[in-house]
PDB file of N, CA and C in Angstrom:
ATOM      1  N   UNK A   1       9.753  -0.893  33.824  1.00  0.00           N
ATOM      2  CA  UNK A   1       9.969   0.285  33.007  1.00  0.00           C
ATOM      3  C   UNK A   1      10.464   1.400  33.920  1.00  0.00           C
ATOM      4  N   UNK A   2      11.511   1.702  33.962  1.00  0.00           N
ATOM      5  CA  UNK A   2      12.137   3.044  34.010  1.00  0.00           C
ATOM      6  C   UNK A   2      12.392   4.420  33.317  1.00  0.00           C
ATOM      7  N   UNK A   3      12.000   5.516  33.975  1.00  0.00           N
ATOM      8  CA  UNK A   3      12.080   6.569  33.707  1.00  0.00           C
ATOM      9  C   UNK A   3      12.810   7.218  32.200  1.00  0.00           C
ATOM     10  N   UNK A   4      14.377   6.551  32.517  1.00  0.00           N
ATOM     11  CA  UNK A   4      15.232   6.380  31.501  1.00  0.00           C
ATOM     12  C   UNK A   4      15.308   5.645  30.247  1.00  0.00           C
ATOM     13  N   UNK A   5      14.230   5.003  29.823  1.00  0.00           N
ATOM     14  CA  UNK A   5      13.856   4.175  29.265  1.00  0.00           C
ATOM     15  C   UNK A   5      13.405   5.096  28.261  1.00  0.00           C
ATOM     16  N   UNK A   6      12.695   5.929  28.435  1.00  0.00           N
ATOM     17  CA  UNK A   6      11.444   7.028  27.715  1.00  0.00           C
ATOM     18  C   UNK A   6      12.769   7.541  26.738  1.00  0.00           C
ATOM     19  N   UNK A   7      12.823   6.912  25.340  1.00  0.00           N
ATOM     20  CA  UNK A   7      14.466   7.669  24.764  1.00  0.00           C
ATOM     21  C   UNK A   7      14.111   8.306  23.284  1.00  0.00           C
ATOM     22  N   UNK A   8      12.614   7.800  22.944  1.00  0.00           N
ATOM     23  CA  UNK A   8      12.238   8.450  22.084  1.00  0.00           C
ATOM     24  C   UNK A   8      11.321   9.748  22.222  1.00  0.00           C
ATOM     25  N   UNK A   9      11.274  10.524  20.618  1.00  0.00           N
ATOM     26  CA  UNK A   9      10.106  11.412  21.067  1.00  0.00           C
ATOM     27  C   UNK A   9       9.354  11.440  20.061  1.00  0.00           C
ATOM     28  N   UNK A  10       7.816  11.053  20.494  1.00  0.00           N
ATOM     29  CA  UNK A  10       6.833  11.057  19.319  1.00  0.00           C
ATOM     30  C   UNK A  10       6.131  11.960  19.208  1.00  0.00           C
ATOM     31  N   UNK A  11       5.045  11.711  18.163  1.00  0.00           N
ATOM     32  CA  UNK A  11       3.919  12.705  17.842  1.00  0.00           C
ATOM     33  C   UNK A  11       3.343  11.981  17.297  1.00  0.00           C
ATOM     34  N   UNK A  12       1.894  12.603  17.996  1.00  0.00           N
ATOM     35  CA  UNK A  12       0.445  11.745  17.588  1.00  0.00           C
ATOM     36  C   UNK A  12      -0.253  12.645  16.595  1.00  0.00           C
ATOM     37  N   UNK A  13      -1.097  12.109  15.668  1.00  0.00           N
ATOM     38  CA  UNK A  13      -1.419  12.871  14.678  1.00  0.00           C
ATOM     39  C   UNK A  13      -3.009  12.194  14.704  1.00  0.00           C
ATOM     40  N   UNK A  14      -3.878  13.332  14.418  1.00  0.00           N
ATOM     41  CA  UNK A  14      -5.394  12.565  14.228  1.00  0.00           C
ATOM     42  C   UNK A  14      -6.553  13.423  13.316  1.00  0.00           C
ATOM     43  N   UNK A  15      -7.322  12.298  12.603  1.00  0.00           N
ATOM     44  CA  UNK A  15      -7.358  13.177  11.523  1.00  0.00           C
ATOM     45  C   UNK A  15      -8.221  14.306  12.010  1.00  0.00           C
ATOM     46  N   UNK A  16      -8.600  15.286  10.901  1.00  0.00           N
ATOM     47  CA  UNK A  16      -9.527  16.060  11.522  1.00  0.00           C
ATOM     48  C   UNK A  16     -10.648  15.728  10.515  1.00  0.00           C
ATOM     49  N   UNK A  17     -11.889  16.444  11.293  1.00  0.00           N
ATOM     50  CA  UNK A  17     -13.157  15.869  10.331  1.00  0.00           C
ATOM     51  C   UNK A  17     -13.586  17.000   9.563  1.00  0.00           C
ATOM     52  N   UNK A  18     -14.062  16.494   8.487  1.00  0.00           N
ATOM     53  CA  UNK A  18     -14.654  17.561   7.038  1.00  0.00           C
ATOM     54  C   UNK A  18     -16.213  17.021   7.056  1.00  0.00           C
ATOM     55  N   UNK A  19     -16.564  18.303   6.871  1.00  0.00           N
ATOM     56  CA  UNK A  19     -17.912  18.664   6.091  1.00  0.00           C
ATOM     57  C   UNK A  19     -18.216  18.840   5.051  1.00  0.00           C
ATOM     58  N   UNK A  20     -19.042  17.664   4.053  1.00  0.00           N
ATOM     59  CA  UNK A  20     -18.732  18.421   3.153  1.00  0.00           C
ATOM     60  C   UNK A  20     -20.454  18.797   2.294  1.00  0.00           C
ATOM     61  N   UNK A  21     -20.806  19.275   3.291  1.00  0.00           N
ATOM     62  CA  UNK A  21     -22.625  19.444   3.027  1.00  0.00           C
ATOM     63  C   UNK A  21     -23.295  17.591   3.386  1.00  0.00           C
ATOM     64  N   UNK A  22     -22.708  16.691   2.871  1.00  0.00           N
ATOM     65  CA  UNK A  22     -23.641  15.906   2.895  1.00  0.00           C
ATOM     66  C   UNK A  22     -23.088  14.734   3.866  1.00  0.00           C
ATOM     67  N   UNK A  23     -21.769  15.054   4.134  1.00  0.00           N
ATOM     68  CA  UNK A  23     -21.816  14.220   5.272  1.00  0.00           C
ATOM     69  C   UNK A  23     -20.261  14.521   6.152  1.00  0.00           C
ATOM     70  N   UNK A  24     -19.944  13.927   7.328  1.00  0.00           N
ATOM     71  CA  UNK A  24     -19.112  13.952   7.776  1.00  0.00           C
ATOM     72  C   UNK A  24     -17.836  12.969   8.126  1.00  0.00           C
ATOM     73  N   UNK A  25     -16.755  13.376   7.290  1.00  0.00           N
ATOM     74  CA  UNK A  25     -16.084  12.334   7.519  1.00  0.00           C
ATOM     75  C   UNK A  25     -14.765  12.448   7.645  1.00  0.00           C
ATOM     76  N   UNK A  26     -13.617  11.482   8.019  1.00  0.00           N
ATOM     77  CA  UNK A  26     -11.927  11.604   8.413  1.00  0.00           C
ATOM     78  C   UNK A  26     -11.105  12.689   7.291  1.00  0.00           C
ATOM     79  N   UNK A  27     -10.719  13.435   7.666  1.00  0.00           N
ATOM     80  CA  UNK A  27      -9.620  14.383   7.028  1.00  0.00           C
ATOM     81  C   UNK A  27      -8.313  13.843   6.653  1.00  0.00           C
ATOM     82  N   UNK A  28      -7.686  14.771   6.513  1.00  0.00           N
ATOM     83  CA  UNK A  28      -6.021  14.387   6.636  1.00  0.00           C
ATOM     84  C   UNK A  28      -5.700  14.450   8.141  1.00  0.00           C
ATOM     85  N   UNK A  29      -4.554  13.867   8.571  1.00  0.00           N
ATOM     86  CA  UNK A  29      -4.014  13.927   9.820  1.00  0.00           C
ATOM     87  C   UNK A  29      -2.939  15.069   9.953  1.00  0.00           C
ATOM     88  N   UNK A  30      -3.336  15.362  11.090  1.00  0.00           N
ATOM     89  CA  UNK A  30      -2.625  16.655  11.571  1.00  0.00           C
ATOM     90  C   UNK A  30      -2.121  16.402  12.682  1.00  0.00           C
ATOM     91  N   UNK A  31      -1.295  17.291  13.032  1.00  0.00           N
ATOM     92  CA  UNK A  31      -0.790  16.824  14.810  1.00  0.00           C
ATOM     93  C   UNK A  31      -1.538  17.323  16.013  1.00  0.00           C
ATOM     94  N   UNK A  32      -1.162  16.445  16.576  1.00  0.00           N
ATOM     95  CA  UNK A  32      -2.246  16.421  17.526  1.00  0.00           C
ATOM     96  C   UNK A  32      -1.259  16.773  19.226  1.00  0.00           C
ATOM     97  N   UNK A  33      -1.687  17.692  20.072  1.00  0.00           N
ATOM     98  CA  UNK A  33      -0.578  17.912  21.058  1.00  0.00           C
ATOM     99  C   UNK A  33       0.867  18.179  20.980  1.00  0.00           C
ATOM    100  N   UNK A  34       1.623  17.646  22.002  1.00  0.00           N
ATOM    101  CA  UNK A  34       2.764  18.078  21.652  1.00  0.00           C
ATOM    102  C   UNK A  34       3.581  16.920  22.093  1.00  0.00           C
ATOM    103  N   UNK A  35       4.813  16.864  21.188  1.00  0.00           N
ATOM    104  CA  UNK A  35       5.887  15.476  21.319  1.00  0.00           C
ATOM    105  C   UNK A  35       6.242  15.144  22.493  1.00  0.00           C
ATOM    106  N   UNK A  36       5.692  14.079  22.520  1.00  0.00           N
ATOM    107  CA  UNK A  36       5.802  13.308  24.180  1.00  0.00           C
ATOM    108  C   UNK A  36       7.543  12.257  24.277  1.00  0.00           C
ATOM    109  N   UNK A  37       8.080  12.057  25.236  1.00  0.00           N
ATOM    110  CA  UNK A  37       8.509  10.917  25.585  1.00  0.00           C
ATOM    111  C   UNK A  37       8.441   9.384  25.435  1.00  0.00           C
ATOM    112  N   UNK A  38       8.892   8.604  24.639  1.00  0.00           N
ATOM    113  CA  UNK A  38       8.287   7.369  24.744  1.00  0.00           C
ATOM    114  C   UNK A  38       9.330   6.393  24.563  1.00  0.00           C
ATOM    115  N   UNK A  39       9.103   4.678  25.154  1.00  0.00           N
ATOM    116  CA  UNK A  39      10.141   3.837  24.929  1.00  0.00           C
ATOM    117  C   UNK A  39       9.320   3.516  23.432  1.00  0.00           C
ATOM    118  N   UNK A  40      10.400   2.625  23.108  1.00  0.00           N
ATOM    119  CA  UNK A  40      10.253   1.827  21.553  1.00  0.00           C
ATOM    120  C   UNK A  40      10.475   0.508  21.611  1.00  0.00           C
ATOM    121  N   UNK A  41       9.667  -0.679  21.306  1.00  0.00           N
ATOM    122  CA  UNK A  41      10.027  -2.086  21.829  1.00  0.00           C
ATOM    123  C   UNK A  41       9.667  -3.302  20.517  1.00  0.00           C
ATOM    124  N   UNK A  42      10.368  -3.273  19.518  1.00  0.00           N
ATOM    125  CA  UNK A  42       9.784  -4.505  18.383  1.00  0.00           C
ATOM    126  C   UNK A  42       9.026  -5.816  19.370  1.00  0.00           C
ATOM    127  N   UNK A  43       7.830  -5.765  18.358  1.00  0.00           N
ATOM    128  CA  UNK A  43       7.241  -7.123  18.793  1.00  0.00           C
ATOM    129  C   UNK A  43       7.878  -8.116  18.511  1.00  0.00           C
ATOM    130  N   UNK A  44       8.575  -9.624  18.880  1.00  0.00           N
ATOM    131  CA  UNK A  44       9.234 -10.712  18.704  1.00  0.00           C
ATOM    132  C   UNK A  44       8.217 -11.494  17.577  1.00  0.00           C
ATOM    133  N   UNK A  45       8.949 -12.067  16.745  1.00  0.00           N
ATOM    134  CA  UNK A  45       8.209 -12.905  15.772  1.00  0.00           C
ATOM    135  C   UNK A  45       7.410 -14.002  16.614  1.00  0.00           C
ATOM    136  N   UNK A  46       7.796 -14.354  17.672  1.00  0.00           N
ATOM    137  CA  UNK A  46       7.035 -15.094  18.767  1.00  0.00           C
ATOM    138  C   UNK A  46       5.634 -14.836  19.017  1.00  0.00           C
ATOM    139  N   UNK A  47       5.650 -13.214  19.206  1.00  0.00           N
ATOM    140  CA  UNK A  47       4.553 -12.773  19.795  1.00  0.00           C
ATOM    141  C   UNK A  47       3.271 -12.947  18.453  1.00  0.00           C
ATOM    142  N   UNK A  48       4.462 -11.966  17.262  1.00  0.00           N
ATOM    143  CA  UNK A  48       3.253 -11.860  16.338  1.00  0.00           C
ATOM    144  C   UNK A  48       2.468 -13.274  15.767  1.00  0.00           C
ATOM    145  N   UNK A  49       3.236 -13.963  15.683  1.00  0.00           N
ATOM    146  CA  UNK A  49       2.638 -15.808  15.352  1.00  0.00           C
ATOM    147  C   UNK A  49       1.712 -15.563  16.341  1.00  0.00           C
ATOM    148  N   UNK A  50       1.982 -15.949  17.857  1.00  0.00           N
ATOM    149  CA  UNK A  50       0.759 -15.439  18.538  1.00  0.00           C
ATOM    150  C   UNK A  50      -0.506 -15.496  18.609  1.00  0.00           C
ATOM    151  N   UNK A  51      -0.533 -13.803  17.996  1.00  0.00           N
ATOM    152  CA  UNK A  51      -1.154 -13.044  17.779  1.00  0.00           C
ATOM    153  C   UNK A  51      -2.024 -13.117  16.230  1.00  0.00           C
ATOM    154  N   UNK A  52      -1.208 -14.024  15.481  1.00  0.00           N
ATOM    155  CA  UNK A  52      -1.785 -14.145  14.144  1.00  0.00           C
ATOM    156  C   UNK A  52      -1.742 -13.040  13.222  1.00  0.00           C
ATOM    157  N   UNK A  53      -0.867 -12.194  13.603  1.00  0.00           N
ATOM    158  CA  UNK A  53      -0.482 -11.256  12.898  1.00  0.00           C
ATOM    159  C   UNK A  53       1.343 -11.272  11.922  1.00  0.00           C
ATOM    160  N   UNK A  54       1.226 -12.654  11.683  1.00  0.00           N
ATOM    161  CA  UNK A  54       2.383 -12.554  11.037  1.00  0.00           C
ATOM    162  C   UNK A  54       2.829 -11.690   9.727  1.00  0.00           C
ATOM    163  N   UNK A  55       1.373 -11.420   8.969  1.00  0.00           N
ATOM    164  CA  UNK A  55       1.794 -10.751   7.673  1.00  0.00           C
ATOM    165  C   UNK A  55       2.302  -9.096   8.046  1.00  0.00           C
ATOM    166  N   UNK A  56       2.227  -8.729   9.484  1.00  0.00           N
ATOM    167  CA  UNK A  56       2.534  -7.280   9.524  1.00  0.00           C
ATOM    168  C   UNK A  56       3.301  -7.270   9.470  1.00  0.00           C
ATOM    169  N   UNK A  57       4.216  -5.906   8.765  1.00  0.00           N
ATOM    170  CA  UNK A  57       5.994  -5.953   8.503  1.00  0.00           C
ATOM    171  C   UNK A  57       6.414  -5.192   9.402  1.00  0.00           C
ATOM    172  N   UNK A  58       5.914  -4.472  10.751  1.00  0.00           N
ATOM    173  CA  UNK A  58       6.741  -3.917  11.396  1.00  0.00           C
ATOM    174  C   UNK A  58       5.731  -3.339  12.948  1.00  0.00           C
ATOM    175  N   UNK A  59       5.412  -4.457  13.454  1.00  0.00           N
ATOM    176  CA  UNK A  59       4.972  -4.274  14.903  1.00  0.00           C
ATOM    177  C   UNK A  59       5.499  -3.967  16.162  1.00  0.00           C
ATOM    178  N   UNK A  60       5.121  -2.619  16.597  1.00  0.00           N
ATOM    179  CA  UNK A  60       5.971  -2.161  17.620  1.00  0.00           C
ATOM    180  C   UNK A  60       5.260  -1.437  18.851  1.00  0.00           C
ATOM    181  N   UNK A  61       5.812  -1.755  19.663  1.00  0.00           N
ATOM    182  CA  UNK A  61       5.166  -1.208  20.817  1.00  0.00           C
ATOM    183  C   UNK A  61       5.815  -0.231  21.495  1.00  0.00           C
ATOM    184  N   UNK A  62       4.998   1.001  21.896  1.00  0.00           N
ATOM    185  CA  UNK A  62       5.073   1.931  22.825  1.00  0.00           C
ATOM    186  C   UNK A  62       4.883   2.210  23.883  1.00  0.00           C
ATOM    187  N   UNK A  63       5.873   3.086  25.069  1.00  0.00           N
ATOM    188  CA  UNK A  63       5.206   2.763  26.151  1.00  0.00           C
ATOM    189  C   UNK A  63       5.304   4.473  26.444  1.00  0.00           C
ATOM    190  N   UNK A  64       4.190   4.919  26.688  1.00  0.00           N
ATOM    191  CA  UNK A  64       4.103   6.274  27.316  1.00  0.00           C
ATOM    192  C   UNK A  64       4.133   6.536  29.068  1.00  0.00           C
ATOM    193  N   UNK A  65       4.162   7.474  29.397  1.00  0.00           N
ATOM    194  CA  UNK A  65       3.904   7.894  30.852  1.00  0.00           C
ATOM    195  C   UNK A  65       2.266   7.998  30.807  1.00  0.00           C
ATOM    196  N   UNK A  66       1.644   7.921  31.915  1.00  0.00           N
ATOM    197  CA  UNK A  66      -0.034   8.117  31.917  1.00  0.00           C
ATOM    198  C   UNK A  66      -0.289   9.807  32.011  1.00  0.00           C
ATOM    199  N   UNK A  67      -0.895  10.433  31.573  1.00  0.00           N
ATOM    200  CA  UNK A  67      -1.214  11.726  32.242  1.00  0.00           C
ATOM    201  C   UNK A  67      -2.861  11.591  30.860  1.00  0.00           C
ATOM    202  N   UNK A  68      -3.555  12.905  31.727  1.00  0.00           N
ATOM    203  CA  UNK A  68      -4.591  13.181  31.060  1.00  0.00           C
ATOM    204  C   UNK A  68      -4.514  13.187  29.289  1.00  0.00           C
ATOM    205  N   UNK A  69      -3.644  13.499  28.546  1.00  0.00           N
ATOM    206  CA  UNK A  69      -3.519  13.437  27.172  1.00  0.00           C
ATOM    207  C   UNK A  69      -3.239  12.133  26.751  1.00  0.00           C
ATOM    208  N   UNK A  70      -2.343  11.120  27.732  1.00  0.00           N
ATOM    209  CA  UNK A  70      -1.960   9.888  26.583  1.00  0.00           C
ATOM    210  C   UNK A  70      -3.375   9.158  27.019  1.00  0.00           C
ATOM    211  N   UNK A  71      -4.211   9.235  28.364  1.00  0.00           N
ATOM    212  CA  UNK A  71      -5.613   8.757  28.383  1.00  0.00           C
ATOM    213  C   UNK A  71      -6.231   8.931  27.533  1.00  0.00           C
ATOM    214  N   UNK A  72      -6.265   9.584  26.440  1.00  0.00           N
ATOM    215  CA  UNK A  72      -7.741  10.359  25.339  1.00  0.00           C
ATOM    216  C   UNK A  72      -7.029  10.261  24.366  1.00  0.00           C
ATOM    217  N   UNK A  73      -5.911   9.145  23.812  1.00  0.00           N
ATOM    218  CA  UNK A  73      -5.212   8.653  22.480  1.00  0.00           C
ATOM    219  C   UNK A  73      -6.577   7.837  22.153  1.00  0.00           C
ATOM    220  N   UNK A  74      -6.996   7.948  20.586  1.00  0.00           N
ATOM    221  CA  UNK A  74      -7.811   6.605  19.964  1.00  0.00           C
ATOM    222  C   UNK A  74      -7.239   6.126  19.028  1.00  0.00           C
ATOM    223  N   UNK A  75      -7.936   4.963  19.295  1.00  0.00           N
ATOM    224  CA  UNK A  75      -7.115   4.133  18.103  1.00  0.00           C
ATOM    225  C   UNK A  75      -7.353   4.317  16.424  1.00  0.00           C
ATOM    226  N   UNK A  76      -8.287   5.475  16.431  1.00  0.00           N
ATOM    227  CA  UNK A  76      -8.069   5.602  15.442  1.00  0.00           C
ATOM    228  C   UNK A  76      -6.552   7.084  15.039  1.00  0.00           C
ATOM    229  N   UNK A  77      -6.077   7.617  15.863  1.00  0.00           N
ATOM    230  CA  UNK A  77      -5.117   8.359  15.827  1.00  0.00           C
ATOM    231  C   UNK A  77      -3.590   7.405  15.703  1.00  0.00           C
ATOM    232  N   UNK A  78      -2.899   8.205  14.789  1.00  0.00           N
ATOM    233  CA  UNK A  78      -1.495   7.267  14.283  1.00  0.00           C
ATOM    234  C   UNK A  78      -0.418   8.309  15.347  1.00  0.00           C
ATOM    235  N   UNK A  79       0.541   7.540  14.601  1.00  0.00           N
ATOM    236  CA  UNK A  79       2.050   8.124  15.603  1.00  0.00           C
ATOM    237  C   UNK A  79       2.779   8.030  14.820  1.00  0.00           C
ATOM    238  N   UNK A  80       3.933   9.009  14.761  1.00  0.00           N
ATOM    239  CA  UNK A  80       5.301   9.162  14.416  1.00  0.00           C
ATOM    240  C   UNK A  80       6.196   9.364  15.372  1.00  0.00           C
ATOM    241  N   UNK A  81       7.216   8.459  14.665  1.00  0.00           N
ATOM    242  CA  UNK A  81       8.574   8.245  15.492  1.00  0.00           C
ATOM    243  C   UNK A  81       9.717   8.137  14.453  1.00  0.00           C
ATOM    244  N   UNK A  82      10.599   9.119  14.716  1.00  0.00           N
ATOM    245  CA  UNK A  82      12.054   8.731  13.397  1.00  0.00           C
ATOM    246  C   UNK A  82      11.250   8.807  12.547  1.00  0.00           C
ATOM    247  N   UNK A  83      10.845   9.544  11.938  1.00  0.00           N
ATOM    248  CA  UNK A  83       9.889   9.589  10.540  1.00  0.00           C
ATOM    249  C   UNK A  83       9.217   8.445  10.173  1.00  0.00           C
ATOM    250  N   UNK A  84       9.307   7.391  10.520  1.00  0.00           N
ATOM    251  CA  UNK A  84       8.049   6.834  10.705  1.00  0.00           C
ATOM    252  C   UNK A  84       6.745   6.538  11.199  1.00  0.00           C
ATOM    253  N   UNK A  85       5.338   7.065  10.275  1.00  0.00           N
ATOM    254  CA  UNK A  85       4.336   6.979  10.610  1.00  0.00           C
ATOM    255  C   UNK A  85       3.664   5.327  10.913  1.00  0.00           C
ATOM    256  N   UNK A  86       2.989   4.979  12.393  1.00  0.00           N
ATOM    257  CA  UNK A  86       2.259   4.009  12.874  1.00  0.00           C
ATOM    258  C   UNK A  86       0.903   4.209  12.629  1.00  0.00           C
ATOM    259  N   UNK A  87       0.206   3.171  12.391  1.00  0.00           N
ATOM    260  CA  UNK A  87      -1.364   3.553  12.720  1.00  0.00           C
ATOM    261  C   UNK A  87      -1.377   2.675  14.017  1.00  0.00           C
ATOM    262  N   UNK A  88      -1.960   2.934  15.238  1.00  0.00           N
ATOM    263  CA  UNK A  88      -2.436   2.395  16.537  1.00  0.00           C
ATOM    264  C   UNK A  88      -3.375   1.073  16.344  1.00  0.00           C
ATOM    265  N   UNK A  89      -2.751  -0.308  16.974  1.00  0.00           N
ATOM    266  CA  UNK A  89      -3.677  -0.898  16.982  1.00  0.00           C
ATOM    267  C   UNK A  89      -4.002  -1.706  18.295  1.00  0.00           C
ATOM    268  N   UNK A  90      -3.420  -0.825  19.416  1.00  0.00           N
ATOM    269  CA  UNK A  90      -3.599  -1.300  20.627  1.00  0.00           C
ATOM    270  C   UNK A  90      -3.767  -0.468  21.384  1.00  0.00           C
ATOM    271  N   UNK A  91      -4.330  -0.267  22.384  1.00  0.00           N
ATOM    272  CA  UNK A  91      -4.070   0.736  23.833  1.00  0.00           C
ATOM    273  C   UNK A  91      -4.241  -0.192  24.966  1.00  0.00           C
ATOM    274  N   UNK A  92      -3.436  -0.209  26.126  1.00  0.00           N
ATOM    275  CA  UNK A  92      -4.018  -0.481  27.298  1.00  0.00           C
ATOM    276  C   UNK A  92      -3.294   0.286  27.969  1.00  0.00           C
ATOM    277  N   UNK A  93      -3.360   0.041  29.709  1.00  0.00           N
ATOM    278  CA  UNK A  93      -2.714   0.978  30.910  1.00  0.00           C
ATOM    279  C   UNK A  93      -2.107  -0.260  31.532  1.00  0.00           C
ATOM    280  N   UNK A  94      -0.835   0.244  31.863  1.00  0.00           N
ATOM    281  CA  UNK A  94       0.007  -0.983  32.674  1.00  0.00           C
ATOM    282  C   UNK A  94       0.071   0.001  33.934  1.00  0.00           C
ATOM    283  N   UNK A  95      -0.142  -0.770  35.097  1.00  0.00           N
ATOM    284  CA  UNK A  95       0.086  -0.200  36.474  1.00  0.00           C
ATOM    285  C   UNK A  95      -1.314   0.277  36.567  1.00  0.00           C
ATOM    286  N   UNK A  96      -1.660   1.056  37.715  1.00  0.00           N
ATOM    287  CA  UNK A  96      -2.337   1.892  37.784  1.00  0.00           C
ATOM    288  C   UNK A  96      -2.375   3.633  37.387  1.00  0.00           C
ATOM    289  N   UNK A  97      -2.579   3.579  36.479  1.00  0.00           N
ATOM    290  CA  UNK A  97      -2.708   5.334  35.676  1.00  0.00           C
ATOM    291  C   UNK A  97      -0.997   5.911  36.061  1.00  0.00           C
ATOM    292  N   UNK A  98      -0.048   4.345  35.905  1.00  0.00           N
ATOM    293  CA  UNK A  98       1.189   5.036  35.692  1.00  0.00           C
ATOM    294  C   UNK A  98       2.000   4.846  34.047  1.00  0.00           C
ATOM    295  N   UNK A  99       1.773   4.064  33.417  1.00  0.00           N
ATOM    296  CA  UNK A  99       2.002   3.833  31.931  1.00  0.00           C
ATOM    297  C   UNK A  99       0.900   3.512  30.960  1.00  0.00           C
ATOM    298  N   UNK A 100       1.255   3.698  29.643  1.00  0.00           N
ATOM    299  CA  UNK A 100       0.253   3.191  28.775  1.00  0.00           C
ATOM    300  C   UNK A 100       1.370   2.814  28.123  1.00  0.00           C
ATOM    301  N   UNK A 101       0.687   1.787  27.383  1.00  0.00           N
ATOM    302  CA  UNK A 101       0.960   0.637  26.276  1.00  0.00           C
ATOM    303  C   UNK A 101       0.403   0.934  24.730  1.00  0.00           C
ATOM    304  N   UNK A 102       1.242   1.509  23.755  1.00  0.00           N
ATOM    305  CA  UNK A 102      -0.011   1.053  22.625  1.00  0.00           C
ATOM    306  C   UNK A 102       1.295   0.246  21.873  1.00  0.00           C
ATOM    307  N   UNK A 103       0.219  -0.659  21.053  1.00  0.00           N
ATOM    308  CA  UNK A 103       0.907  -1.291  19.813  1.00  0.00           C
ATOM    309  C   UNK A 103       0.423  -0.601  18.562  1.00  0.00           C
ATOM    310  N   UNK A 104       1.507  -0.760  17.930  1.00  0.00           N
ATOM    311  CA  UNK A 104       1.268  -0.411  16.394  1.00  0.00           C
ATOM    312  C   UNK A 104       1.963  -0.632  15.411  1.00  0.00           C
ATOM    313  N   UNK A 105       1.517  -0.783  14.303  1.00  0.00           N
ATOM    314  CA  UNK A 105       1.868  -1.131  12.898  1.00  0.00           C
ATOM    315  C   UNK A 105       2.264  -0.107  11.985  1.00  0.00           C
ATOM    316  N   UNK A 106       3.183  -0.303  11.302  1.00  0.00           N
ATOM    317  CA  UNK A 106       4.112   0.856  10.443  1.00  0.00           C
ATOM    318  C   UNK A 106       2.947   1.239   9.313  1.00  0.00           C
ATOM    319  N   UNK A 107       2.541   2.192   8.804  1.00  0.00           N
ATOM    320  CA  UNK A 107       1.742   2.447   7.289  1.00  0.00           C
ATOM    321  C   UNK A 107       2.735   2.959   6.153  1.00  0.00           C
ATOM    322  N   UNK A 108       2.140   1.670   5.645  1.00  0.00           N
ATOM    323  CA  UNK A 108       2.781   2.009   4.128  1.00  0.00           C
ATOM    324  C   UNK A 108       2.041   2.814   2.925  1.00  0.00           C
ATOM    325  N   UNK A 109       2.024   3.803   2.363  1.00  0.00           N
ATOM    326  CA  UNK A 109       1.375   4.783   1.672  1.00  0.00           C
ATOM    327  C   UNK A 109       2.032   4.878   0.604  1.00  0.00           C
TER     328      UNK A 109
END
C-alpha cells in the first residue's frame, strides 16, 4: 500500500446515545470526526465464498492510515463513501500502527 493509493474520502458516522428516562440506547448516526483519506478494494467472490458470506451484495474493504482516531473506530460505527453508507464489519491493523483495515458491507434502508 502506497501513499497514493489513499484516493478516496470518507466519513465515519456513529450513533449517538439517547436517554430516554428508562433506558439507554443507539440514536441516529451522526458524523463522527472529520473526512479522512482512504483506499477502496471490492472483496473477490473468492474471498466472500470463503468467508461464507456470499449472500452480502456489496463487500468492501478499506484501508486507512493509523493515527490516534482511525485506532478508536468501532464496529459498531458505519462509513460513507460516494454516498454510500457501510456498516463496519471488520477492523484490524496491517503493519505496525502504520495502516488499518476495515471491511464492510453496504446498508440497505
Amino acid at each position: 500500500m502506497r501513499a497514493g493509493d489513499l484516493d478516496r474520502r470518507v466519513q465515519f458516522l456513529r450513533a449517538q446515545l439517547m436517554d430516554d428516562g428508562y433506558q439507554t440506547r443507539p440514536g441516529p448516526y451522526e458524523p463522527h470526526g472529520n473526512r479522512i483519506w482512504a483506499a477502496r478494494r471490492f472483496v473477490s467472490d473468492r474471498e466472500r465464498y470463503a468467508a461464507s458470506t456470499v449472500g452480502v451484495d456489496s463487500a468492501v474493504r478499506f484501508t486507512v492510515r493509523y493515527s490516534s482516531f482511525t485506532a478508536a473506530i468501532l464496529h459498531t460505527d458505519r462509513l460513507v463513501c460516494d454516498g454510500r453508507t457501510y456498516a463496519i464489519t471488520g477492523i484490524k491493523e496491517i503493519g505496525r500502527r502504520v495502516w488499518i483495515e476495515i471491511t464492510a458491507a453496504e446498508v440497505r434502508e
